[in-house]
Protein backbone atom coordinates (compact mmCIF):
# COMPACT_ATOMS: atom_id res chain seq x y z
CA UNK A 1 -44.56 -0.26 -29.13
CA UNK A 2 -42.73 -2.69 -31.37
CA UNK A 3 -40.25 -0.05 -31.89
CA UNK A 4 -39.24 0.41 -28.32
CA UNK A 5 -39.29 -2.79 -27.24
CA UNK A 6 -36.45 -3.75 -30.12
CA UNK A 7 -34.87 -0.33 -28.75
CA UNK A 8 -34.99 -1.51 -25.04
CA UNK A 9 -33.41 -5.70 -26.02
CA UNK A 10 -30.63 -3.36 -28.81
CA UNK A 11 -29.86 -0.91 -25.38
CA UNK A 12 -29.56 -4.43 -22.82
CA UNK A 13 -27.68 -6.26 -25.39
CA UNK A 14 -25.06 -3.54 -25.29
CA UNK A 15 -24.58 -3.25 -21.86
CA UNK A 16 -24.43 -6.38 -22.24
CA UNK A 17 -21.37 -6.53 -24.43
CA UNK A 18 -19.81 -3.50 -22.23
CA UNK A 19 -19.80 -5.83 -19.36
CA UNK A 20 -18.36 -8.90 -20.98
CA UNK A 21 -15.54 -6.75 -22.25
CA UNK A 22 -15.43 -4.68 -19.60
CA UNK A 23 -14.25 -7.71 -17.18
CA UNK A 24 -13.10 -11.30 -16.31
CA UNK A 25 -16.69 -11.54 -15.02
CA UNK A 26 -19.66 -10.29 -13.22
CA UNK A 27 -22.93 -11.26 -11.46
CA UNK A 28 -25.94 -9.45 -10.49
CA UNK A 29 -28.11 -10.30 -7.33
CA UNK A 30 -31.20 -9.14 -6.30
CA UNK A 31 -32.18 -7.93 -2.66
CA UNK A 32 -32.44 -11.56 -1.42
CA UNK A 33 -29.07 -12.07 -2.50
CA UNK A 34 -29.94 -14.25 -5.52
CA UNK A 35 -28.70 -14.36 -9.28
CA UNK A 36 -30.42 -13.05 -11.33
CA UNK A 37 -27.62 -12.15 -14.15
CA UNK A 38 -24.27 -13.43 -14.48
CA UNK A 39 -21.49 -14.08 -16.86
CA UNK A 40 -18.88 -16.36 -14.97
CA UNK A 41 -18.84 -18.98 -17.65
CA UNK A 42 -15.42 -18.67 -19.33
CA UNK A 43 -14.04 -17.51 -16.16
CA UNK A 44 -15.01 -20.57 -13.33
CA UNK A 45 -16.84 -23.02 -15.86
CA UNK A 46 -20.59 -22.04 -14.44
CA UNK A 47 -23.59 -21.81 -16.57
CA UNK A 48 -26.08 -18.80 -15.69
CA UNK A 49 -29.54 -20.83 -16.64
CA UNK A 50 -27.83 -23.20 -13.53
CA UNK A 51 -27.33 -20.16 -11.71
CA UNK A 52 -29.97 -17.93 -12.04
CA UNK A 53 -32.75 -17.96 -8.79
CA UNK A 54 -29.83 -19.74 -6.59
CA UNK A 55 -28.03 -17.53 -3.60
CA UNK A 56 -24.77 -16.45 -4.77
CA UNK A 57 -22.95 -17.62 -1.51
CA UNK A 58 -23.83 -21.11 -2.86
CA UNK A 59 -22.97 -20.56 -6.45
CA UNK A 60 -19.60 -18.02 -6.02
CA UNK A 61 -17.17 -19.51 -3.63
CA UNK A 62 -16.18 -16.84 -0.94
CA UNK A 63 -18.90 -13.64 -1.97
CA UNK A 64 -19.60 -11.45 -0.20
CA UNK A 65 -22.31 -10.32 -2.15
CA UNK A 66 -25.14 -11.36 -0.05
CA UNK A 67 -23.77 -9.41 2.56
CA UNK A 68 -23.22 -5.99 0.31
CA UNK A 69 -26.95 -6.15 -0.41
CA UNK A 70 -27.52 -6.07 3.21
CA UNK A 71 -25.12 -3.30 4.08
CA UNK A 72 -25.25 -1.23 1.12
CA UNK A 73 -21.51 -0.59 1.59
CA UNK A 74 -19.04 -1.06 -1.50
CA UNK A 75 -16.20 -2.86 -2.06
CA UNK A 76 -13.23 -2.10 -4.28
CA UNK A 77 -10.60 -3.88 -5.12
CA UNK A 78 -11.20 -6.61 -2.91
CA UNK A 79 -8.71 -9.81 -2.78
CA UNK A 80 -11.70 -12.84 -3.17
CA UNK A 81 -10.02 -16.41 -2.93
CA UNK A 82 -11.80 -18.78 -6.09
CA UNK A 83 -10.44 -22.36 -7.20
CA UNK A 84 -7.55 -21.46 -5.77
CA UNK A 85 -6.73 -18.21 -7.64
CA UNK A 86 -6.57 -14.70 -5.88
CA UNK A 87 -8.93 -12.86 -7.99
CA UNK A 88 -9.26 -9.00 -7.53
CA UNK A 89 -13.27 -7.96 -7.36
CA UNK A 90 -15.40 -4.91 -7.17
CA UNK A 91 -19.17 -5.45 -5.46
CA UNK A 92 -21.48 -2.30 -5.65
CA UNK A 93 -24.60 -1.75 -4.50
CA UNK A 94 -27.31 -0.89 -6.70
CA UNK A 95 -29.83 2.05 -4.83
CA UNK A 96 -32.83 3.28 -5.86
CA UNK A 97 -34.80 6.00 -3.79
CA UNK A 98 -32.45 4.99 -0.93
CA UNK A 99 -33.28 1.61 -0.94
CA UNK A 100 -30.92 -1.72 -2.17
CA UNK A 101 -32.46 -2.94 -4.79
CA UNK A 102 -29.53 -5.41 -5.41
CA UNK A 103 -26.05 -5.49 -6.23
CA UNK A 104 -23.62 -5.79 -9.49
CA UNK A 105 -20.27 -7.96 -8.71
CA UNK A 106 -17.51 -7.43 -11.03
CA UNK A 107 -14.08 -9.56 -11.43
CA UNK A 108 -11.14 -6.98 -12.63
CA UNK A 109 -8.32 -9.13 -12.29
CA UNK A 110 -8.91 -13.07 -12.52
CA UNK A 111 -5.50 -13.37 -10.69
CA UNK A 112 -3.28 -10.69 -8.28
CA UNK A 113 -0.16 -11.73 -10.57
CA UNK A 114 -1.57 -9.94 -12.92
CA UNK A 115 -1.84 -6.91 -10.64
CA UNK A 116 1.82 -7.25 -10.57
CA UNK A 117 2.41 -7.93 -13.79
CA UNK A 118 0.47 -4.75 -15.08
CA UNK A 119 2.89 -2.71 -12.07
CA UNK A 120 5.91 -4.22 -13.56
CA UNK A 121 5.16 -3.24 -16.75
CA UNK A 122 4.11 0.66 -16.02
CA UNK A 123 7.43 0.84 -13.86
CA UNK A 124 9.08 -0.03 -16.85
CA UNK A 125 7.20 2.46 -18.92
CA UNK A 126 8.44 4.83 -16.26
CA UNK A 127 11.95 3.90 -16.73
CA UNK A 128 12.36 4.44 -20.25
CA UNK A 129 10.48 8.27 -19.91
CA UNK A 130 13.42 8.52 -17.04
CA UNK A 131 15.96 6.56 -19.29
CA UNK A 132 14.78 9.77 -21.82
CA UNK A 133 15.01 12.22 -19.18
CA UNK A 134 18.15 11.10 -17.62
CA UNK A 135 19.84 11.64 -21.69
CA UNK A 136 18.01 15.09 -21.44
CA UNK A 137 20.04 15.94 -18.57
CA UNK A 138 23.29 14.51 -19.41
CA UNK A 139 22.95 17.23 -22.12
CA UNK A 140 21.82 19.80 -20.23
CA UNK A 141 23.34 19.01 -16.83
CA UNK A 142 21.82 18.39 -13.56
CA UNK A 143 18.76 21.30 -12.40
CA UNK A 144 20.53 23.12 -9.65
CA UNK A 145 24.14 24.12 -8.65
CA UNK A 146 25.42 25.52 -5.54
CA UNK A 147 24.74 28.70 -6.87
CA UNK A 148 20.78 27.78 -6.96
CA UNK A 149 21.28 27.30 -2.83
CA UNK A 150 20.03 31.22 -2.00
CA UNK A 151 20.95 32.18 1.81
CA UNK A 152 22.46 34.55 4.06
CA UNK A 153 22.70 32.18 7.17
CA UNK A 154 26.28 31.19 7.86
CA UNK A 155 25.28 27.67 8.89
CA UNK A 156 23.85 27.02 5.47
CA UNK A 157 27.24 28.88 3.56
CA UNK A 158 29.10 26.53 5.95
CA UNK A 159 27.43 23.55 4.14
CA UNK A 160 27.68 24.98 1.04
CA UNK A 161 31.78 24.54 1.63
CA UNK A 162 30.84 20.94 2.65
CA UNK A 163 29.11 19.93 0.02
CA UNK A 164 32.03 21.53 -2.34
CA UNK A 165 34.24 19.70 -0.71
CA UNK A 166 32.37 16.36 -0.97
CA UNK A 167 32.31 16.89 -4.85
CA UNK A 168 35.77 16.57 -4.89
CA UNK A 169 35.53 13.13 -3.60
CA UNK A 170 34.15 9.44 -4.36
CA UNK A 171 32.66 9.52 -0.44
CA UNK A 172 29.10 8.68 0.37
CA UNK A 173 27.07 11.88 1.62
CA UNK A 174 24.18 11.63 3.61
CA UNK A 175 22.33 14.70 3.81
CA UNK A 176 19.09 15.07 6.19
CA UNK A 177 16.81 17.75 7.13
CA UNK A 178 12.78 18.22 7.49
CA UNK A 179 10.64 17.87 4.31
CA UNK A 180 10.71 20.76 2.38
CA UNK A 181 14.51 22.22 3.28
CA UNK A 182 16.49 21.39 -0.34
CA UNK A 183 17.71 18.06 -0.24
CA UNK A 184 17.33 16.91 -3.32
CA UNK A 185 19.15 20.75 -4.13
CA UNK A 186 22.22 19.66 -2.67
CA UNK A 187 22.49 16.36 -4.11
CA UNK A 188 22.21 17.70 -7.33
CA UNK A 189 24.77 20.80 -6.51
CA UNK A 190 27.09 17.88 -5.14
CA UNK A 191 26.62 16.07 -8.36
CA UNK A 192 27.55 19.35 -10.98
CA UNK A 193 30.33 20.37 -8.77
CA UNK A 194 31.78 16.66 -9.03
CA UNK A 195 34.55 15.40 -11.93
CA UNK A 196 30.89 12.78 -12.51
CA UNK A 197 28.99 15.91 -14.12
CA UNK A 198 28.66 14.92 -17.52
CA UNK A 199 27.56 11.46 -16.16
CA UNK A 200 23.75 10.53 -15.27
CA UNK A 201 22.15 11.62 -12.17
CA UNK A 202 19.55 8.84 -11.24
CA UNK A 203 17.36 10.04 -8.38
CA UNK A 204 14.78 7.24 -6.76
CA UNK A 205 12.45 8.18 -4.05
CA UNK A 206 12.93 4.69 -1.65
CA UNK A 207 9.07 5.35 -0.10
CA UNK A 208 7.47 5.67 -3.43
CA UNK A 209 8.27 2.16 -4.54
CA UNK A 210 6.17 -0.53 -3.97
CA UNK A 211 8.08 -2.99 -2.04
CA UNK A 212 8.07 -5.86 -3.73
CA UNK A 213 9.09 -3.92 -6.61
CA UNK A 214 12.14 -2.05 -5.20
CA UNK A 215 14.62 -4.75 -5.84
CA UNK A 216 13.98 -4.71 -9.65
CA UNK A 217 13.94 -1.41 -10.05
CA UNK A 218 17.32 -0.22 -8.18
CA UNK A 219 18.82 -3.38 -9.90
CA UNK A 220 17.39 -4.52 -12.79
CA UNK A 221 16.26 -7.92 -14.36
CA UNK A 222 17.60 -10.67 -17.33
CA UNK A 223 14.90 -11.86 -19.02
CA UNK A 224 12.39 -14.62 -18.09
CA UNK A 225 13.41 -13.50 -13.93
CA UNK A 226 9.03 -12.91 -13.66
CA UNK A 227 6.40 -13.58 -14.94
CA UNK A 228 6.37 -10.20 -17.19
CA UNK A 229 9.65 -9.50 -17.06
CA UNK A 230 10.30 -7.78 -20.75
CA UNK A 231 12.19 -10.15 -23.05
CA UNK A 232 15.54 -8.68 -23.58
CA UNK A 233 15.22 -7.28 -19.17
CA UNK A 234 15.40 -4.11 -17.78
CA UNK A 235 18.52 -1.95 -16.58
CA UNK A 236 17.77 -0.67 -13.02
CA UNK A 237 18.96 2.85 -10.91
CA UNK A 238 22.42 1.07 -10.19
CA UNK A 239 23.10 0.25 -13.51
CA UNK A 240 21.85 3.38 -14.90
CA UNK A 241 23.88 5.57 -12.78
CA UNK A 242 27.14 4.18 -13.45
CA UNK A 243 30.28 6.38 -13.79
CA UNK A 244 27.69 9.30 -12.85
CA UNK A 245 25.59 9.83 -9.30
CA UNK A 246 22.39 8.11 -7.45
CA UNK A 247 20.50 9.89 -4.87
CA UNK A 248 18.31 7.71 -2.76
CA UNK A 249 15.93 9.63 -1.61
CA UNK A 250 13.84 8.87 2.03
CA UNK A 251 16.18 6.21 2.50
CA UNK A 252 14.76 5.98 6.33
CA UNK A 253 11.70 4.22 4.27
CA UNK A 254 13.66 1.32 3.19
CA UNK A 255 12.41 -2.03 4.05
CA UNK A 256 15.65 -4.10 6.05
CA UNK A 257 16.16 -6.51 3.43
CA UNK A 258 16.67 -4.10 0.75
CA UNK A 259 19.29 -2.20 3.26
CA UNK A 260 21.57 -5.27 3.46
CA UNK A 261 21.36 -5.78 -0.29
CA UNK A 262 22.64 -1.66 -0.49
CA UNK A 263 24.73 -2.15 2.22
CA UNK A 264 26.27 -5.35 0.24
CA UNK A 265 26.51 -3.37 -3.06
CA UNK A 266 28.62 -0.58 -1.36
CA UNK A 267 30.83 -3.03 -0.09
CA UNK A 268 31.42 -5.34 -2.34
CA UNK A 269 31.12 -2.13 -5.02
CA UNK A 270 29.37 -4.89 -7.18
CA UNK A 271 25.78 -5.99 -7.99
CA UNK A 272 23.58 -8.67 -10.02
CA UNK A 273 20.41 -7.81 -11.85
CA UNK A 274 17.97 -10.48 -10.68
CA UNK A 275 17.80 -13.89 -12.38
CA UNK A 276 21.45 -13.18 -13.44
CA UNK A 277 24.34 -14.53 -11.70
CA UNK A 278 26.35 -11.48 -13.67
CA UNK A 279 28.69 -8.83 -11.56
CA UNK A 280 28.62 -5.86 -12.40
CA UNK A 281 30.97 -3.51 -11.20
CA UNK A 282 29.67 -0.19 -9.19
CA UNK A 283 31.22 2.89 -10.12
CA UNK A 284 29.11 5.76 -9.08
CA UNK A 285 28.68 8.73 -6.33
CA UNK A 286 25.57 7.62 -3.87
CA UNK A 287 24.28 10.42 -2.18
CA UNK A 288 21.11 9.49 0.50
CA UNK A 289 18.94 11.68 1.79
CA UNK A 290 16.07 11.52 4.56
CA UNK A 291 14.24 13.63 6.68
CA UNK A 292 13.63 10.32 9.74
CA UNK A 293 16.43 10.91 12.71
CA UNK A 294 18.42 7.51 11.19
CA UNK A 295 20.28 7.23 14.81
CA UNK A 296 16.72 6.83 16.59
CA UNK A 297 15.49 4.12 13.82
CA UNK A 298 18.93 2.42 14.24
CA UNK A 299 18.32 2.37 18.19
CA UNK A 300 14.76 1.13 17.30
CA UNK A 301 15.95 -1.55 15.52
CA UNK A 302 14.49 0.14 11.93
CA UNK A 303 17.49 1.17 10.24
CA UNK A 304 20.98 -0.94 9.78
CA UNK A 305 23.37 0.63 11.96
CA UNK A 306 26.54 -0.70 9.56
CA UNK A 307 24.54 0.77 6.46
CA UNK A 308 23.98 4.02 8.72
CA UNK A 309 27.69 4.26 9.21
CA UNK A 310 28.86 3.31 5.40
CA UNK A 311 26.22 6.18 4.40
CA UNK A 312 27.42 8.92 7.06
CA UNK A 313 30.76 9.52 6.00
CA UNK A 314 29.73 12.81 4.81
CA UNK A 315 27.03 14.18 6.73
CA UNK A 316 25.20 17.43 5.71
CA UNK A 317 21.89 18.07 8.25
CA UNK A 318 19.88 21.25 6.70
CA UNK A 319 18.86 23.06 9.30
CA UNK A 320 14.76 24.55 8.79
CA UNK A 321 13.68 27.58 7.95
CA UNK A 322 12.42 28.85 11.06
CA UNK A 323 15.77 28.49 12.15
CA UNK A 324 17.46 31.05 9.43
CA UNK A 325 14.93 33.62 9.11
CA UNK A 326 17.53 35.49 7.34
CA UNK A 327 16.91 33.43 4.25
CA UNK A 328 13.42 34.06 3.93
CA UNK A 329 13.38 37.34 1.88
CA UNK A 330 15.99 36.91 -0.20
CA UNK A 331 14.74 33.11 -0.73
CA UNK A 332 10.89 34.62 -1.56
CA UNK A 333 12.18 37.01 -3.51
CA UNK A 334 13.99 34.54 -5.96
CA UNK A 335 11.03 32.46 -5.77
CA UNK A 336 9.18 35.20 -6.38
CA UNK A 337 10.78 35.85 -9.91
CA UNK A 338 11.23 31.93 -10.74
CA UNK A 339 7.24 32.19 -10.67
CA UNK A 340 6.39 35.27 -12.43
CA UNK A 341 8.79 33.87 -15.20
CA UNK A 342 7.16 30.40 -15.08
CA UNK A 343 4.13 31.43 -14.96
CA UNK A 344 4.23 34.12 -17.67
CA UNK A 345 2.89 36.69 -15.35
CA UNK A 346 3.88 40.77 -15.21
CA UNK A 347 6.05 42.68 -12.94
CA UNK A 348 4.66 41.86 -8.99
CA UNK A 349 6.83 42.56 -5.69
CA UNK A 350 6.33 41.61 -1.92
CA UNK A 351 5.07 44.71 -0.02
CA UNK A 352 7.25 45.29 3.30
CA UNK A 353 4.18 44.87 5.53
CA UNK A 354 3.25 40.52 3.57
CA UNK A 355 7.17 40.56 3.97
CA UNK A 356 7.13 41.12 7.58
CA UNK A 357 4.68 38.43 8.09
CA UNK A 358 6.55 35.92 5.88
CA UNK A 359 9.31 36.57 8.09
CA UNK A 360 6.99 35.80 10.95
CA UNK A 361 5.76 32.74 10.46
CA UNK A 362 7.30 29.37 11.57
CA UNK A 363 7.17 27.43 8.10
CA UNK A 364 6.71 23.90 9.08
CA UNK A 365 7.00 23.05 4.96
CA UNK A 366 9.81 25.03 4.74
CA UNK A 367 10.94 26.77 1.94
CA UNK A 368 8.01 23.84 -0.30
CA UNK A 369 5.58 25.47 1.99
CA UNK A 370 6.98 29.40 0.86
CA UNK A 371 6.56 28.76 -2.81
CA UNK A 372 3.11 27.19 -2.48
CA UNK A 373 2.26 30.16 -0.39
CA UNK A 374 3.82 32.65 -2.92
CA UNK A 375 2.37 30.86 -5.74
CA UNK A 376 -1.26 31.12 -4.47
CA UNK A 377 -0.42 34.76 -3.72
CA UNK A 378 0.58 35.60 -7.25
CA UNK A 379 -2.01 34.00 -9.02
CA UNK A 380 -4.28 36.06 -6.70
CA UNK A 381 -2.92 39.58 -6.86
CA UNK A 382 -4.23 41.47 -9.86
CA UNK A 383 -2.29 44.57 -9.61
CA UNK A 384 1.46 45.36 -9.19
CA UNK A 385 1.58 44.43 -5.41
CA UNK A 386 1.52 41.30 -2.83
CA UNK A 387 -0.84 42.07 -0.39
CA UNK A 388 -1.39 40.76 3.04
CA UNK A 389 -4.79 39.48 1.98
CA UNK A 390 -3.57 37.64 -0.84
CA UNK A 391 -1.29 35.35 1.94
CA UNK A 392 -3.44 32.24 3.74
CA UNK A 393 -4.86 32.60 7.06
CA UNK A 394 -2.77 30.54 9.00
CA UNK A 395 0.32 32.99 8.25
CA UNK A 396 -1.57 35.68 10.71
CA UNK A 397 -5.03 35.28 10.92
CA UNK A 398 -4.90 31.96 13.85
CA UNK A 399 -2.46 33.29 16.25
CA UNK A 400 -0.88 36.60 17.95
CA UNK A 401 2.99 35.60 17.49
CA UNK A 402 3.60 38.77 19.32
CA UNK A 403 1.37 37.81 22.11
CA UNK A 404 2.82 34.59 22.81
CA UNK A 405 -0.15 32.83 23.76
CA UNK A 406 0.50 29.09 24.21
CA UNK A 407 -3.08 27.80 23.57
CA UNK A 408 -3.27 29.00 20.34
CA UNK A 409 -0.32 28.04 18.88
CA UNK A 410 -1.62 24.69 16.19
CA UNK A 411 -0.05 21.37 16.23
CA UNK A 412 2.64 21.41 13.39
CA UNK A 413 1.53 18.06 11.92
CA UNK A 414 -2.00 19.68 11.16
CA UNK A 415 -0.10 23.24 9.67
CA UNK A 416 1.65 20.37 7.52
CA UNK A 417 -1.41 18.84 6.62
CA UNK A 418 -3.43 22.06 5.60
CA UNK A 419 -0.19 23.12 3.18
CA UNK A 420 -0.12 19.84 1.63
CA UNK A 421 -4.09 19.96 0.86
CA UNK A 422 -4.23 23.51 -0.46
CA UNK A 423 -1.25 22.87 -2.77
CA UNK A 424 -2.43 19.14 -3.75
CA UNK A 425 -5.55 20.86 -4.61
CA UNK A 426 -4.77 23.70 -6.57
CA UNK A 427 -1.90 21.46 -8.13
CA UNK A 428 -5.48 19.29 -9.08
CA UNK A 429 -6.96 22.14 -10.16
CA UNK A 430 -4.41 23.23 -12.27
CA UNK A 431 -3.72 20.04 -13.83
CA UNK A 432 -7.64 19.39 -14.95
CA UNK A 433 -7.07 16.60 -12.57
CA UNK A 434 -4.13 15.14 -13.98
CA UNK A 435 -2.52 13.09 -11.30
CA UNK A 436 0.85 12.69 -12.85
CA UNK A 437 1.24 16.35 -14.00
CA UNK A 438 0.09 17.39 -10.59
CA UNK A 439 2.45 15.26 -8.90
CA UNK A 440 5.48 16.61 -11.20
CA UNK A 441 3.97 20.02 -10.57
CA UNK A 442 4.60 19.30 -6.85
CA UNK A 443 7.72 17.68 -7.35
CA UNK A 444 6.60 14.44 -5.94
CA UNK A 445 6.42 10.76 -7.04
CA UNK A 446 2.56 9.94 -8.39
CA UNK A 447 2.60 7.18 -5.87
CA UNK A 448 3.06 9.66 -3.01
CA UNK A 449 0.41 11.57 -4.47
CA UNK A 450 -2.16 8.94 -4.22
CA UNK A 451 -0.93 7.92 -0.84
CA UNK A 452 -1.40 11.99 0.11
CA UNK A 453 -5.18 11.79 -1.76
CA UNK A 454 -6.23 9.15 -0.10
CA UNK A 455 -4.71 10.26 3.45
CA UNK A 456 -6.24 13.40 3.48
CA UNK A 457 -9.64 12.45 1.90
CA UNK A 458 -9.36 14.83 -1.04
CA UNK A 459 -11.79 13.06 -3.68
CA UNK A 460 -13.96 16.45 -4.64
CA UNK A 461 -11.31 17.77 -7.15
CA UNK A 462 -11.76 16.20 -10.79
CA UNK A 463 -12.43 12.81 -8.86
């Protein structure tokens, strides 16, 4: 009896210790809503023998503890106001044979500037594993040409000519289209086919940012601009991409006061890093790209119309793939061997009957959607041959396009929304749960991944 009863004070002693270390501080309550644990000495100057048996509303300025024992509903990350300091806090119920039997309250952050600080100092993480990158392919050159850009349709030839033609010159190029239609493809085809090729190409996707962040990452900081800021600061897209090419990507996501600061950088063709009052002079190619109708959002008041204006002077709109059907056998069949070769798989080809509905379908992702459709088919046809069966449902199973019936024709933002789960899953999948590989995998920015996660609910894959 001895025995366990030194086992059981050893085994509370070291949760104990887990929790201290764990956080800035934490409290435990019973069903009343009273202490009956708590470590918030260090961290707001209370003792827990002057705490323990009291209601934690009377104790912890602005809980909400009492009422989590009441509702049984976490919190996470909750913003909790205490002397004076925005402290970031977690308050779980605890539940026992479906029943509150109390709560645990946990302080992650004992200030939100250190939220920040902690953001600050993974985006700069980022940067130097793009700084790397970025030498990679200086030495290699950009991913695509306009060679990569497969297609039959004269429309899309026509702005292959374009797009030639804008490589020749220092002009801004704004190039738009749905998500999914090559964007970023041109961009970097504009970049290789430009006198800038052996210069960096700096890509930034605008909506992935946070926004308070945004500024100090497209132009850098001196030291001591933040709290956090490194010591000898931090070169940002601008500066990285001089005498080479940055694409900003969804520009339409831009918050106003970061398009007047672009729109002032263009101009002027200088910029400051903050906390410096040091010009530097621009000298690069700035292609934009975004799939939001820029005229409406100026109309609406959302987008500058003078930054609108310096960004259109070349315009190249990429017209969707249901509108050059043409382009999708040729286009799957390219994509076809890209994956076999990727994926280290054997000899497969596209029977004439899964071609036929390929050719069918509308492709609200575009050609993003065809690869994650031919991907899943590959990985799911043993033998030599693409089958229909080993294509999703929605290409033929949830509508007669023959028929024409109206009714059953699907909203496209909910076609969207199924492609995007099935390939953020399987990416999941693949990855062991991985959220940064996945999001590479998809060709997205990990913040857009989490955004997608949490939009569409999908916590059941390595959650």
């Amino acid at each position: 009896m001895e025995d366990k009863l030194a086992e059981l004070k050893e085994s509370i002693e070291m949760l104990e210790d887990i929790l201290n270390y764990a956080y800035e501080g934490y409290v435990l309550v019973d069903p009343e809503g009273k202490i009956v644990k708590m470590n918030y000495e260090k961290l707001l100057g209370i003792k827990e023998e002057d705490a323990i048996g009291k209601p934690v509303e009377e104790v912890i300025e602005n809980t909400r503890m009492h009422i989590v024992v009441k509702t049984g509903i976490k919190e996470i990350r909750d913003v909790q106001r205490i002397q004076g300091h925005d402290m970031i806090t977690n308050r779980i119920p605890i539940i026992k044979e479906n029943k509150v039997i109390g709560a645990v309250g946990t302080v992650l952050f004992k200030d939100i500037s250190e939220v920040k600080e902690l953001a600050h100092q993974l985006l700069d993480l980022q940067s130097k594993i793009n700084k790397y990158k970025g030498e990679i392919e200086r030495i290699e050159g950009t991913k695509y040409s306009f060679d990569s850009i497969i297609t039959r349709n004269p429309k899309m030839e026509y702005l292959k000519k374009v797009g030639r033609r804008a490589a020749e010159t220092n002009s801004t190029v704004l190039v738009t289209g749905e998500s999914g239609t090559g964007k970023e493809l041109f961009a970097h085809a504009i970049h290789r086919a430009s006198y800038r090729k052996e210069e960096a190409f700096i890509a930034i996707n605008c909506a992935a940012i946070p926004r308070d962040l945004l500024e100090s990452e497209l132009f850098g900081y001196d030291r001591g601009a933040f709290t956090g800021a490194r010591r000898e600061g931090k070169p940002g897209k601008f500066e990285q991409a001089l005498g080479g090419t940055i694409f900003l990507d969804e520009i339409g996501d831009m918050p106003m006061e970061m398009q007047a600061k672009i729109l002032r950088v263009l101009e002027s063709k200088e910029f400051e890093r903050i906390g410096s009052n040091k010009k530097i002079a621009f000298d690069a190619r700035v292609i934009a790209a975004t799939n939001e109708n820029l005229e409406e959002a100026v109309k609406k008041g959302k987008f500058r119309e003078d930054l609108y204006y310096r960004l259109n002077v070349i315009s190249i709109e990429i017209p969707p793939l249901r509108e050059r059907k043409e382009d999708i056998e040729p286009l799957a069949k390219n994509i076809l061997e890209f994956l076999l070769e990727e994926l280290k798989l054997g000899e497969k080809e596209i029977t004439r009957e899964t071609m036929n509905i390929l050719k069918r379908h509308t492709w609200p992702g575009n050609v993003r959607e065809l690869r994650n459709v031919l991907e899943r088919a590959v990985n799911l046809a043993t033998g030599k041959f693409i089958m229909p069966e080993h294509l999703p449902e929605r290409l033929f199973g949830r509508y007669d396009y023959m028929a024409g019936n109206m009714e059953d024709i699907p909203l496209l933002r909910d076609v969207v929304a199924e492609a995007e789960i099935e390939a953020i899953r399987k990416a999941l999948m693949l990855a062991n749960g991985n959220k940064s590989l996945a999001a590479e995998r998809l060709g997205i920015h990990r913040t857009a991944l989490y955004k997608k996660i949490d939009k569409y609910n999908i916590n059941d894959v390595y959650n």
